[in-house]
N, C-alpha and C. Protein backbone atom coordinates (compact mmCIF):
# COMPACT_ATOMS: atom_id res chain seq x y z
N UNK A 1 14.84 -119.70 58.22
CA UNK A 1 15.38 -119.60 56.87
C UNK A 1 14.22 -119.54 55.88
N UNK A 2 14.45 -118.98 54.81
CA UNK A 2 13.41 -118.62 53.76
C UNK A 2 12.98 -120.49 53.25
N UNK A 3 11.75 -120.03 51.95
CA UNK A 3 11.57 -121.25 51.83
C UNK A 3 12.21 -121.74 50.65
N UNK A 4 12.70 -122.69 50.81
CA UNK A 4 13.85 -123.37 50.10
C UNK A 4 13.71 -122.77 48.14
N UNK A 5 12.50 -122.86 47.74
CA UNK A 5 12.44 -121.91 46.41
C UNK A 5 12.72 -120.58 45.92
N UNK A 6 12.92 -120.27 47.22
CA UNK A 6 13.27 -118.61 47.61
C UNK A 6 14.68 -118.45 47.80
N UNK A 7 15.72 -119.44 47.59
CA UNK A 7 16.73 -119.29 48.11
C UNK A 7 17.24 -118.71 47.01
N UNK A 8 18.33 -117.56 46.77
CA UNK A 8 19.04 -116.84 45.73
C UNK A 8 20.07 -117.87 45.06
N UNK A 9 19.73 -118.18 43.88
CA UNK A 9 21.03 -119.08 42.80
C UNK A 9 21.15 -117.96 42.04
N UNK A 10 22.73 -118.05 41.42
CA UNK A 10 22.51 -117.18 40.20
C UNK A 10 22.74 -118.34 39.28
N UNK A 11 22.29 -118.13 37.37
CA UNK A 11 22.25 -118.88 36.72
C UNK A 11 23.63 -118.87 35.92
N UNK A 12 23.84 -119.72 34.64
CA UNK A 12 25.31 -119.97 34.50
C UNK A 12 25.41 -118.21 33.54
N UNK A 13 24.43 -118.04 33.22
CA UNK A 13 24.64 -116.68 32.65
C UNK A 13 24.88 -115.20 33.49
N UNK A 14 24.66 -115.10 35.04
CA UNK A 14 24.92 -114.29 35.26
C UNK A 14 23.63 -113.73 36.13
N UNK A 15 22.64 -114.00 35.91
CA UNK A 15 21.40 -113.82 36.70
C UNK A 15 20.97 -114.10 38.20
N UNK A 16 21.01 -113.70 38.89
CA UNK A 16 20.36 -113.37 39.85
C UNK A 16 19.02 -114.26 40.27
N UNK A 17 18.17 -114.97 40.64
CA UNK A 17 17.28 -115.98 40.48
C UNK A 17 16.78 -116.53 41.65
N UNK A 18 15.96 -117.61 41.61
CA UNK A 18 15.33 -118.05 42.40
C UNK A 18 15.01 -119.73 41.73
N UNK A 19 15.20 -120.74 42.82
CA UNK A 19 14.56 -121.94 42.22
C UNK A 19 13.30 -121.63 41.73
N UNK A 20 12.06 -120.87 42.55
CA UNK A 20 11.20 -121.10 42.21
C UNK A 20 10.78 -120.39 40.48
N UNK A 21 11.68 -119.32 40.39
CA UNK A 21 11.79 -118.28 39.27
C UNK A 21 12.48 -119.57 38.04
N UNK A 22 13.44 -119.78 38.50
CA UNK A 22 13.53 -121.05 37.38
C UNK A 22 13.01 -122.09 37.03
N UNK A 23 11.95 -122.30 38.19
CA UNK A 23 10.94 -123.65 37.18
C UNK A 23 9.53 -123.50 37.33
N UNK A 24 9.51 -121.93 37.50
CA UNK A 24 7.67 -121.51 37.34
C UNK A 24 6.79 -122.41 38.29
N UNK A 25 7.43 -122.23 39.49
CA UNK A 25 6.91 -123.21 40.86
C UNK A 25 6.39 -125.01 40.50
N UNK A 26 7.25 -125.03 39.55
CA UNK A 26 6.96 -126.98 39.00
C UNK A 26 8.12 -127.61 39.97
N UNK A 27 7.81 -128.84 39.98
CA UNK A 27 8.37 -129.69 40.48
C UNK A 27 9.71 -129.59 40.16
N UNK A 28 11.08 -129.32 40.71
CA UNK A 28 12.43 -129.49 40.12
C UNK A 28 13.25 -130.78 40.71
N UNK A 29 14.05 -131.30 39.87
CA UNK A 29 15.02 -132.21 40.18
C UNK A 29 16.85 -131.65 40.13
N UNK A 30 17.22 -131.40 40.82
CA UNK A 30 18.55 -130.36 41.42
C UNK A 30 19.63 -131.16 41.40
N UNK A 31 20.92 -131.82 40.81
CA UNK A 31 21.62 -132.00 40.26
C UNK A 31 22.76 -131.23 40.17
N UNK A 32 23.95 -131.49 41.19
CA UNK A 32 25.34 -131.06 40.99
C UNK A 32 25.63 -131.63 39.71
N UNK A 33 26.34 -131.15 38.82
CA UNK A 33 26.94 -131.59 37.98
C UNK A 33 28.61 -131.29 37.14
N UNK A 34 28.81 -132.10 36.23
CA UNK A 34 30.69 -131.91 36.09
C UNK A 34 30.86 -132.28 34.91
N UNK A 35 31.51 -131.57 34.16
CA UNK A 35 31.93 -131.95 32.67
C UNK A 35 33.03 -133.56 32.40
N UNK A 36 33.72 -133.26 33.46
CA UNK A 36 34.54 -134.06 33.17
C UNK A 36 34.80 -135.11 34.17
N UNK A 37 33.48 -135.96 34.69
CA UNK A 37 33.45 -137.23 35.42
C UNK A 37 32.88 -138.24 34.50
N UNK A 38 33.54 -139.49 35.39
CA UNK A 38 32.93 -140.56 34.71
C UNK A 38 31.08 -140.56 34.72
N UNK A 39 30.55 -140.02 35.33
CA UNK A 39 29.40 -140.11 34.96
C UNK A 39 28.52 -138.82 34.01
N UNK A 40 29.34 -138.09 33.81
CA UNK A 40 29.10 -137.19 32.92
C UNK A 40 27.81 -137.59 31.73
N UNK A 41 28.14 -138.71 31.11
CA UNK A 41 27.09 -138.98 30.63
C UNK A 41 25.39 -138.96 30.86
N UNK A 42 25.71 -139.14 32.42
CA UNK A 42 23.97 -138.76 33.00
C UNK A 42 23.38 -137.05 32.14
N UNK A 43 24.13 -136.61 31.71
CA UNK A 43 23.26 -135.13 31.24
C UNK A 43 22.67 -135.57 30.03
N UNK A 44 22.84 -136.58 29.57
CA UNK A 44 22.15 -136.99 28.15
C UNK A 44 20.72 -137.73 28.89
N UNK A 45 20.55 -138.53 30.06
CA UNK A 45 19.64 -138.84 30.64
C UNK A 45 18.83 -137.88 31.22
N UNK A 46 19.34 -136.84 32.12
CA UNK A 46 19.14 -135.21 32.46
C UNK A 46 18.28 -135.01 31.62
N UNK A 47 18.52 -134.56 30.00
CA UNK A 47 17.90 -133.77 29.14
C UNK A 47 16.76 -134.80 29.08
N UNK A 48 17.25 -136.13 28.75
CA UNK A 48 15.67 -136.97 28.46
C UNK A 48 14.84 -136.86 29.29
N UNK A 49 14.88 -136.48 30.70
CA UNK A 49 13.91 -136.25 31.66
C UNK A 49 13.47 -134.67 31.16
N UNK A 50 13.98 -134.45 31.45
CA UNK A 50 13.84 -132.61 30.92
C UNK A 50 12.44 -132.72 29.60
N UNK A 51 13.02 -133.31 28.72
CA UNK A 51 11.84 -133.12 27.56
C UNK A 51 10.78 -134.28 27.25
N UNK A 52 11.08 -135.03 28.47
CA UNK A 52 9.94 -135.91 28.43
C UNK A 52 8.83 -135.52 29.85
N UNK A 53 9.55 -134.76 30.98
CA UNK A 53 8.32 -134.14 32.03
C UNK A 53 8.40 -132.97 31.77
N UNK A 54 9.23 -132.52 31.08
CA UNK A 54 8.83 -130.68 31.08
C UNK A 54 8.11 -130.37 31.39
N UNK A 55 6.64 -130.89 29.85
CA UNK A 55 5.67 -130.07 29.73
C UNK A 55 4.38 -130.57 30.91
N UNK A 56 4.93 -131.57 31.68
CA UNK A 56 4.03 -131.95 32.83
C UNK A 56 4.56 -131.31 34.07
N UNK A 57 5.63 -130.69 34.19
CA UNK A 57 5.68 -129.90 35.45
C UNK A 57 6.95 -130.30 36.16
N UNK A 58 8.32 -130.62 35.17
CA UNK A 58 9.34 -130.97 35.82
C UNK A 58 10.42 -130.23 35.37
N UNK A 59 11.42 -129.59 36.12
CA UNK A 59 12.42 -129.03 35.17
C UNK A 59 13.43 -129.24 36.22
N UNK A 60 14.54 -130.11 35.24
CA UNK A 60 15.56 -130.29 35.90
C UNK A 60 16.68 -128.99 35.83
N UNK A 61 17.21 -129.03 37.27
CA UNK A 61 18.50 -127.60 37.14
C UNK A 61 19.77 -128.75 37.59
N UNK A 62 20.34 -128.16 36.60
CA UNK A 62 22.19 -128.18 36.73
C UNK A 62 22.80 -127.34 37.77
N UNK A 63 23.65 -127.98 38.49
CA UNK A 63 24.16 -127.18 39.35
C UNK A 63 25.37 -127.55 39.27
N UNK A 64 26.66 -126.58 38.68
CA UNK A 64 28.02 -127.04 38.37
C UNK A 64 28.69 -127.31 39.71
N UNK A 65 29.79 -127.80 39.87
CA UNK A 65 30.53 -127.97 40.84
C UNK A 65 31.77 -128.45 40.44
N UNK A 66 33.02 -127.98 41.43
CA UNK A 66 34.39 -128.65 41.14
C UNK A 66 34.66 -129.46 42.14
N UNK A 67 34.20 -129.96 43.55
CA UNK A 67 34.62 -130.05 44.86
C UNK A 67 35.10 -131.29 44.37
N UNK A 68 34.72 -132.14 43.53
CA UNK A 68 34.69 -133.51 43.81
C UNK A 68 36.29 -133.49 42.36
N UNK A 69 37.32 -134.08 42.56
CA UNK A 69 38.40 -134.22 41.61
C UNK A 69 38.82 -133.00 40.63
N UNK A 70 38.25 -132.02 40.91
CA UNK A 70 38.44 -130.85 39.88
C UNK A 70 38.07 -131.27 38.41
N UNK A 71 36.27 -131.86 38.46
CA UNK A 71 35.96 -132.41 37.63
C UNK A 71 35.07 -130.84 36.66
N UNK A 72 34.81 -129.66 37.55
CA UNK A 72 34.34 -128.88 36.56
C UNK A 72 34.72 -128.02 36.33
N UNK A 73 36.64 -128.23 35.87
CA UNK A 73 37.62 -126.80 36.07
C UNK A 73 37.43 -125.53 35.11
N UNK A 74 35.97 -125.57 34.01
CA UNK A 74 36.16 -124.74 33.11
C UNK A 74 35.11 -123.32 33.81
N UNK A 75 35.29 -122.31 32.57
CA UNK A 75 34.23 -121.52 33.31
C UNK A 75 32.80 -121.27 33.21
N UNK A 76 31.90 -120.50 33.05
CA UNK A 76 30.87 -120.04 32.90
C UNK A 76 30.25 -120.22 31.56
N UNK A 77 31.38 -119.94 30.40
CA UNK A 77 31.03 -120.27 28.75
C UNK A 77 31.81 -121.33 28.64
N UNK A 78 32.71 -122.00 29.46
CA UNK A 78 33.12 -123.29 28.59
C UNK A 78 31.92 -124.30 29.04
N UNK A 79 31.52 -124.21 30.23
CA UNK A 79 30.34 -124.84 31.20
C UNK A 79 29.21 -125.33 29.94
N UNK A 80 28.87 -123.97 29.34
CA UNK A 80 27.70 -123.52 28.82
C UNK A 80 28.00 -124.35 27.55
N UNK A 81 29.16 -124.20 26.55
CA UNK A 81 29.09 -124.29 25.31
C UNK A 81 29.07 -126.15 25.20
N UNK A 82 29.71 -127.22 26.51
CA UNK A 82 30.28 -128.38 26.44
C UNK A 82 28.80 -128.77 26.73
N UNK A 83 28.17 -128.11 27.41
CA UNK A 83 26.89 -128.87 27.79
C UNK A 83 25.27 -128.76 26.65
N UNK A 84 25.68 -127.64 26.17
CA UNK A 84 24.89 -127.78 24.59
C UNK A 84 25.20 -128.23 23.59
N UNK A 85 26.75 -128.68 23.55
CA UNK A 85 27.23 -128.56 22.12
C UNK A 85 27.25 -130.32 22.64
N UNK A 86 27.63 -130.85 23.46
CA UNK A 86 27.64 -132.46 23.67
C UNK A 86 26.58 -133.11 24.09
N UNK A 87 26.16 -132.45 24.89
CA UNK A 87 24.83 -133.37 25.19
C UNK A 87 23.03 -132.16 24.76
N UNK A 88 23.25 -131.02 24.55
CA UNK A 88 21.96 -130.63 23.83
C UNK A 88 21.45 -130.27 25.23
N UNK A 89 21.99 -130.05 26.20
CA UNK A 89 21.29 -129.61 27.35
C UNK A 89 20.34 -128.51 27.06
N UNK A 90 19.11 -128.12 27.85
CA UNK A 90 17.99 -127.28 27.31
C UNK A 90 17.40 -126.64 29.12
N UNK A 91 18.15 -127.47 29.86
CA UNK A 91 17.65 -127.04 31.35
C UNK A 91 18.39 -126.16 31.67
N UNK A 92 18.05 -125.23 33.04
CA UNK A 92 18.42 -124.42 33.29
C UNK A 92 19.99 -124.82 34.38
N UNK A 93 20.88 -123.97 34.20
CA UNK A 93 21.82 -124.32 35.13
C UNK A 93 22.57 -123.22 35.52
N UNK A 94 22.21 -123.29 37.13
CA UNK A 94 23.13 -122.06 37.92
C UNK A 94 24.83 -121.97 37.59
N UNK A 95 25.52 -120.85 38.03
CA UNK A 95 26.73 -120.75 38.23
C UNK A 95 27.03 -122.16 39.61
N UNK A 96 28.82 -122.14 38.80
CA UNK A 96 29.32 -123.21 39.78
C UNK A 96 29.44 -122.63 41.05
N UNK A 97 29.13 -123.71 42.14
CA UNK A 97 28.96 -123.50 43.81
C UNK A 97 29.63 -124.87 44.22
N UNK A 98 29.95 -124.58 45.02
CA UNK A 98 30.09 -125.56 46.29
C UNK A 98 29.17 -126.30 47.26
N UNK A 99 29.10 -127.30 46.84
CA UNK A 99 27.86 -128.21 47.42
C UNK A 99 28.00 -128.77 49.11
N UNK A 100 29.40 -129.13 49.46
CA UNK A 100 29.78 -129.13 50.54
C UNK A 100 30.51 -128.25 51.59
N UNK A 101 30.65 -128.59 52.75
CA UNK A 101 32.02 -127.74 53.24
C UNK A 101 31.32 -126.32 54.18
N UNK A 102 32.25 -125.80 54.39
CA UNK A 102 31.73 -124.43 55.30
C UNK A 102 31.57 -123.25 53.87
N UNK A 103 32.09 -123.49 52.72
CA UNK A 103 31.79 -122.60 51.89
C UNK A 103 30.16 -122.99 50.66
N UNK A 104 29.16 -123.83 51.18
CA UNK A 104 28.81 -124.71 50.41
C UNK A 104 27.17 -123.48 50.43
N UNK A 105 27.01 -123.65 48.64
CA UNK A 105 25.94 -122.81 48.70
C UNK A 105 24.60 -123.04 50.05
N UNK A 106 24.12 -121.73 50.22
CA UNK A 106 22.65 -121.97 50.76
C UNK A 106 21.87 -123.08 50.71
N UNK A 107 21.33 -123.16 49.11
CA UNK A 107 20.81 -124.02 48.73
C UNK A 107 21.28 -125.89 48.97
N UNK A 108 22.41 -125.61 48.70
CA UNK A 108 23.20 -127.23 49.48
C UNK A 108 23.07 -127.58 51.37
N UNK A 109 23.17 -126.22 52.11
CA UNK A 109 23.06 -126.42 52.88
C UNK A 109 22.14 -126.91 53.41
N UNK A 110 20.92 -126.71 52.80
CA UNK A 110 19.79 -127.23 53.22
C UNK A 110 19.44 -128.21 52.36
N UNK A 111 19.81 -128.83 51.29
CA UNK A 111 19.56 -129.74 50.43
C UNK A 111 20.16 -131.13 51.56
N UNK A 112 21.47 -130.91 51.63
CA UNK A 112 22.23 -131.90 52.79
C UNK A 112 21.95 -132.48 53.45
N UNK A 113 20.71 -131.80 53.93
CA UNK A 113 19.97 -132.29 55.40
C UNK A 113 19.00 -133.21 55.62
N UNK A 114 18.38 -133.07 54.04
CA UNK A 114 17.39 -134.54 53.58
C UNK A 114 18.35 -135.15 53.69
N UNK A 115 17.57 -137.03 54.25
CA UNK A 115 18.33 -138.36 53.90
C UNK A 115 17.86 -138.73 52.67
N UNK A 116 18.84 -140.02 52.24
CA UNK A 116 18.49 -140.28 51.47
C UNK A 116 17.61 -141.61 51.99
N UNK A 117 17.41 -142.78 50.96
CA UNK A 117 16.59 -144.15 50.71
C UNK A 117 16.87 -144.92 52.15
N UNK A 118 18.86 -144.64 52.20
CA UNK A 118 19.11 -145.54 53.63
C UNK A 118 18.94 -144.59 54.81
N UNK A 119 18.68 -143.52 54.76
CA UNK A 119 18.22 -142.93 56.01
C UNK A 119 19.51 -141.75 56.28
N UNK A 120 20.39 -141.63 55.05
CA UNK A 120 22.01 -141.00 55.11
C UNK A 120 21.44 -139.82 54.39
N UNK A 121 21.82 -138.59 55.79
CA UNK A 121 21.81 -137.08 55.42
C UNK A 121 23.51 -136.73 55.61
N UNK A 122 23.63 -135.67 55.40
CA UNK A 122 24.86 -135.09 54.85
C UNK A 122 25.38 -134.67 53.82
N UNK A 123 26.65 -134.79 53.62
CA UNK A 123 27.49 -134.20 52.72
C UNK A 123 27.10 -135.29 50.98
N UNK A 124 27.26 -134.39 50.14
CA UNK A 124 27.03 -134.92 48.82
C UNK A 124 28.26 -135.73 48.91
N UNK A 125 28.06 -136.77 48.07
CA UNK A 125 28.94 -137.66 48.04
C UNK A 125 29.84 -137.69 46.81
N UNK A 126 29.20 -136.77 45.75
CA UNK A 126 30.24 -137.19 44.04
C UNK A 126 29.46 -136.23 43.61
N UNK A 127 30.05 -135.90 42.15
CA UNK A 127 28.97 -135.84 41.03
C UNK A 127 27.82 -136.35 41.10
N UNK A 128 26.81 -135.18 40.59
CA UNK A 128 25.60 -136.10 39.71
C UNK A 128 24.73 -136.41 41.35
N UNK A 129 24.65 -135.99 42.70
CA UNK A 129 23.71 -136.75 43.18
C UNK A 129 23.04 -135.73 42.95
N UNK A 130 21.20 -136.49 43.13
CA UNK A 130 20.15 -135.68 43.05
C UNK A 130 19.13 -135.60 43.57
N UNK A 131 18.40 -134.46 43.47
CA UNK A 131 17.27 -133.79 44.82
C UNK A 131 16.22 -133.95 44.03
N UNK A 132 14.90 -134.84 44.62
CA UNK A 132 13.69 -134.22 43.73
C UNK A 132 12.95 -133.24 44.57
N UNK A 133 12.10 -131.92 44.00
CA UNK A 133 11.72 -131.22 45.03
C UNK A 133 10.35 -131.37 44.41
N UNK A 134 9.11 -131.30 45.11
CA UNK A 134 7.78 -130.98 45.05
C UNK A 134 7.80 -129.59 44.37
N UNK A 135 6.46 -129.12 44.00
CA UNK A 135 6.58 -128.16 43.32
C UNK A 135 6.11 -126.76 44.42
N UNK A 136 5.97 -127.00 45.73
CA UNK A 136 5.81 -126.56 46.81
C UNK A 136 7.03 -126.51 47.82
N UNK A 137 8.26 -126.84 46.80
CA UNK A 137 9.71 -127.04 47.59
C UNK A 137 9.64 -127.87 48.65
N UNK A 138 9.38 -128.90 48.58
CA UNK A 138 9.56 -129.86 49.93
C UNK A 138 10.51 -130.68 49.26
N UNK A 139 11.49 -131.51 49.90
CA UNK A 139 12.75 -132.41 48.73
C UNK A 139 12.12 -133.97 49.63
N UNK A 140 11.43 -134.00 48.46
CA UNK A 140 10.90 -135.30 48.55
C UNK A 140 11.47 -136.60 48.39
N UNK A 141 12.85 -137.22 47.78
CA UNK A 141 13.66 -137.38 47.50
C UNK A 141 15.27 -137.53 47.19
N UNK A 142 16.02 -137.92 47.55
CA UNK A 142 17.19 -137.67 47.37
C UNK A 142 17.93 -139.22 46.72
N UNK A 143 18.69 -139.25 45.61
CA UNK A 143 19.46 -140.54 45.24
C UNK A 143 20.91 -140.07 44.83
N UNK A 144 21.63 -140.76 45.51
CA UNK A 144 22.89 -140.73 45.20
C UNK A 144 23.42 -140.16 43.25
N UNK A 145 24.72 -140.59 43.67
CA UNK A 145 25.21 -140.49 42.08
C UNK A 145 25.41 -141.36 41.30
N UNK A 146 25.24 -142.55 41.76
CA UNK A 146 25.40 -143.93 40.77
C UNK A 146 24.33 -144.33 40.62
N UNK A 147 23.02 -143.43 40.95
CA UNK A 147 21.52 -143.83 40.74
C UNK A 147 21.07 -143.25 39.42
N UNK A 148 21.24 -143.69 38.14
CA UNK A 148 20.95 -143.14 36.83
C UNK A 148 19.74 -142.42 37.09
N UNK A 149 19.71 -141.29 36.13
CA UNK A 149 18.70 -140.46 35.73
C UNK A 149 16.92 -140.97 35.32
N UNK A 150 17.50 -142.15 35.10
CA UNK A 150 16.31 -142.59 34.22
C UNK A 150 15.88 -143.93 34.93
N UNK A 151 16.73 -144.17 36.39
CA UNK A 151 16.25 -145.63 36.61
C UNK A 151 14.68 -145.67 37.30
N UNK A 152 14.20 -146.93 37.67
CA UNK A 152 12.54 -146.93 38.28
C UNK A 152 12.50 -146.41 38.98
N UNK A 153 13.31 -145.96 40.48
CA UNK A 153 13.15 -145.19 41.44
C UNK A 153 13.05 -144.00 40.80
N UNK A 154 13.84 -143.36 40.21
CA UNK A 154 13.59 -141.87 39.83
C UNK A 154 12.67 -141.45 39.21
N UNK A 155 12.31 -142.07 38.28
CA UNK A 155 10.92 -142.02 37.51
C UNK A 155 9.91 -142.46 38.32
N UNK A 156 9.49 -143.12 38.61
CA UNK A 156 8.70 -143.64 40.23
C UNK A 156 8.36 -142.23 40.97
N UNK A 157 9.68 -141.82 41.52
CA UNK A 157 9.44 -140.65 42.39
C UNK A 157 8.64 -139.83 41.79
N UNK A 158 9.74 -138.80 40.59
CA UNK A 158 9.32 -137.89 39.33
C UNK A 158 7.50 -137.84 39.13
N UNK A 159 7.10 -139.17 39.31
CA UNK A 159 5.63 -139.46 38.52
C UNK A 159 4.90 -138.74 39.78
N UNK A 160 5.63 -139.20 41.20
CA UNK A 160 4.41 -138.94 41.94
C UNK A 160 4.58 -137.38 42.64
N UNK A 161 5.05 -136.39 42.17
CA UNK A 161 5.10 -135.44 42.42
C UNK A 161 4.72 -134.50 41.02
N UNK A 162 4.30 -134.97 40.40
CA UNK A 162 3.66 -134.01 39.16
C UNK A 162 1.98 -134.46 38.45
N UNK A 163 1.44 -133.56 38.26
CA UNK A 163 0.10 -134.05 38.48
C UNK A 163 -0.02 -134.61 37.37
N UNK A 164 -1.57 -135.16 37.41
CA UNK A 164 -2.27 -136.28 37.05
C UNK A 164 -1.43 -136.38 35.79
């Protein structure tokens, strides 16, 4: 299989893409995400990571999804307009995919397969879990969805995959 930066996303606009094309081969943090879960609020944490490592080599991607409660039933511009107009989102975010299942993007398929902290690979579990990748695509990382955006582990990780 290609290397995981190489894998084809398209973006919520319609584009055609590449992880690595979307974060100029920097470090990314990969993020299913849902308008309408209780943790929804993490995209306001999202963006604070976003514009506090940007300019050091981090760019977080949104990755919509409905699998989990039919939490992201809108489309492509409602996606777009709820996530700038409420939380000021500024990262990049693919079209909605399927993170699990026999229909589950590329990119999930192989995201899946990292464990996480307790040693648990598989299926995404909710909203909101997230991948940190090296900027050489290795997924250095993985924390659930009740692991805030901004807690010490993530920032911890975040630090040690972006240079000095």
């Amino acid at each position: 299989m290609s290397d995981l930066l190489d894998v084809p996303v398209t973006t919520l606009q319609g584009e055609t893409t590449t992880l690595r094309a979307l974060t100029g081969g920097s470090a990314a943090l990969v993020v299913n995400v849902a308008s309408r879960c209780g943790l929804t609020p993490q995209y306001a944490q999202l963006e604070a990571l976003q514009r506090e490592y940007g300019g050091r080599g981090l760019t977080v991607v949104g990755v919509p999804c409905n699998q989990f409660g039919g939490q992201e039933p809108g489309t492509t511009e409602e996606i777009a307009e709820f996530c700038s107009a409420t939380y000021g989102v500024t990262f990049p975010m693919t079209e909605k995919v399927e993170v699990n299942g026999p229909g589950a993007h590329p990119l999930y398929q192989r995201l899946t397969a990292v464990p996480d902290v307790d040693g648990e690979a598989g299926d995404v579990q909710w909203n909101f879990e997230k991948f940190l990748l090296s900027g050489q695509g290795d997924v250095v990382a993985r924390f659930r969805p009740r692991t805030r955006p901004d807690a010490p582990e993530v920032r911890a990780a975040i630090e040690s995959v972006l240079p000095g």
